[in-house]
C-alpha atoms as a PDB file:
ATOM      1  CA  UNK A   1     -20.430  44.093-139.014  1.00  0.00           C
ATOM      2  CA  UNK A   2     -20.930  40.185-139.544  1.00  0.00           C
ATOM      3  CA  UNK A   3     -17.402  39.750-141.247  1.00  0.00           C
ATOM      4  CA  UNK A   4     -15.867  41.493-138.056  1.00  0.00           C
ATOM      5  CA  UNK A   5     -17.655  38.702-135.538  1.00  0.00           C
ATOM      6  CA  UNK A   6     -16.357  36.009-137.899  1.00  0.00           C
ATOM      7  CA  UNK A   7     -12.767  37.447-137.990  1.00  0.00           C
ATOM      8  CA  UNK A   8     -12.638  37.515-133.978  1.00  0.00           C
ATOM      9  CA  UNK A   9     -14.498  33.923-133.826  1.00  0.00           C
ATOM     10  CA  UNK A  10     -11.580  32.546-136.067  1.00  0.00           C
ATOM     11  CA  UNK A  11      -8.824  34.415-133.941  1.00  0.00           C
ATOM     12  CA  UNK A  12     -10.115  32.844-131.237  1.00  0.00           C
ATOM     13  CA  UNK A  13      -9.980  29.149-132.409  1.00  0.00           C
ATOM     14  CA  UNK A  14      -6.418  29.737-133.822  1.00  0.00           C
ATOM     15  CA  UNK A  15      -5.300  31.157-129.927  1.00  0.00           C
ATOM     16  CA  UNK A  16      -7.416  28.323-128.895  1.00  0.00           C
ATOM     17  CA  UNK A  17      -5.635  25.736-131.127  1.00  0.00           C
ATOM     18  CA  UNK A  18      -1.900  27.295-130.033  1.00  0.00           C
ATOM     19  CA  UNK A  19      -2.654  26.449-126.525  1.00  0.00           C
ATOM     20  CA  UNK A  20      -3.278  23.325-126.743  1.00  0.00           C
ATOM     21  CA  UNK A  21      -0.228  22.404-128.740  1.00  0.00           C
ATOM     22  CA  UNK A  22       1.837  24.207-126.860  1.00  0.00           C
ATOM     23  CA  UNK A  23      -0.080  22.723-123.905  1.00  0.00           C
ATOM     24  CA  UNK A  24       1.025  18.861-125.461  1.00  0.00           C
ATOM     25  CA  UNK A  25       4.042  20.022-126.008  1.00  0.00           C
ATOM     26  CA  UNK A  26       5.146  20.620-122.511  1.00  0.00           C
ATOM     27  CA  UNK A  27       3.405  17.716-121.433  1.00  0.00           C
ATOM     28  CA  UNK A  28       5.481  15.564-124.218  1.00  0.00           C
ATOM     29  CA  UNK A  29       8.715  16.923-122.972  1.00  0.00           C
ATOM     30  CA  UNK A  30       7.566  16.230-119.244  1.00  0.00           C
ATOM     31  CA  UNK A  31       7.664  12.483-120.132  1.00  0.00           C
ATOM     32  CA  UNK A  32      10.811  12.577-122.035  1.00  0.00           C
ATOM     33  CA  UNK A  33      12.616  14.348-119.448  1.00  0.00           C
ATOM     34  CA  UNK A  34      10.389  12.060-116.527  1.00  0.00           C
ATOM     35  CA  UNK A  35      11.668   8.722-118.872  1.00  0.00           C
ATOM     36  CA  UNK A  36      15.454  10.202-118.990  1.00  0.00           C
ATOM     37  CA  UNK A  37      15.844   9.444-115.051  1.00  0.00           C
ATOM     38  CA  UNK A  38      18.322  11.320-112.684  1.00  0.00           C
ATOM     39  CA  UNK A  39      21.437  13.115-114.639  1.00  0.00           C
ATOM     40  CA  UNK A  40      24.708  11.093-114.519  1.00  0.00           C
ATOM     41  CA  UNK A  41      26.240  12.261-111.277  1.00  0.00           C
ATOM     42  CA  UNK A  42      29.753  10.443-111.752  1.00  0.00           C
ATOM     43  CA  UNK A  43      32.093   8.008-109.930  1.00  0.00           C
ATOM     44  CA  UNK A  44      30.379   7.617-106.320  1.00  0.00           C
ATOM     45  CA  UNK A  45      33.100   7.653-104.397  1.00  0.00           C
ATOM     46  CA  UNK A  46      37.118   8.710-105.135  1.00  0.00           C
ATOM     47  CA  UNK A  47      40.235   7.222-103.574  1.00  0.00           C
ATOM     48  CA  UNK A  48      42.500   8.994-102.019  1.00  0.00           C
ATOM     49  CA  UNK A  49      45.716   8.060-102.439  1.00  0.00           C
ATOM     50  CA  UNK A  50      49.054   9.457-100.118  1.00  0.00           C
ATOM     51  CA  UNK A  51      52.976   9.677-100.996  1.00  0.00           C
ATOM     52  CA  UNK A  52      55.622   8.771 -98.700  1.00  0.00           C
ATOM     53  CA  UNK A  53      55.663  11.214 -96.397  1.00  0.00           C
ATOM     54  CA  UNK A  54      51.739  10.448 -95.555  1.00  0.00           C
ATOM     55  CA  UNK A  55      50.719  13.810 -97.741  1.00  0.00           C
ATOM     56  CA  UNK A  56      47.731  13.315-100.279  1.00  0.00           C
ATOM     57  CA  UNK A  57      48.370  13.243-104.067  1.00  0.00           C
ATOM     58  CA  UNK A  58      46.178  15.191-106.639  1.00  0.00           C
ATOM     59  CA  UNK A  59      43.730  13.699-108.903  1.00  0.00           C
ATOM     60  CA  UNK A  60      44.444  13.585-112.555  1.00  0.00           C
ATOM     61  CA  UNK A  61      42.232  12.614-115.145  1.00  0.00           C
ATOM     62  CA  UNK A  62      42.136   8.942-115.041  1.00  0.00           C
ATOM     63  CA  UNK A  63      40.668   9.102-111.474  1.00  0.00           C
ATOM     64  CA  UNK A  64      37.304  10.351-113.120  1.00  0.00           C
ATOM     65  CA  UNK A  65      34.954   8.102-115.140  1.00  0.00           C
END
């Protein structure tokens, strides 16, 4: 009966010790992500440019940074 209590008192630091470094694990990534800043969103603002006749032309790739 004594070997049992040991085997559950060692299971229980192991789970314990998981935990926590899964716990500073998340937090770790919560600063990385928190340092990163905002995702790159792209150009602000695209120009619209019109043919001859006053109708709007497409973008193509160069319009897009």
């Amino acid at each position: 009966m004594a070997g049992s209590s040991r085997t559950s008192f060692t299971k229980r630091q192991k789970e314990r010790a998981r935990q926590e470094k899964q716990a500073e694990k998340a937090q770790r990534k919560a600063q990385r992500k928190q340092e990163q800043g905002p995702p790159h969103e792209g150009p602000s603002e695209l120009v619209i440019t019109h043919d001859e006749e006053g109708n709007p032309q497409g973008f193509d790739f160069h319009d897009f940074h």
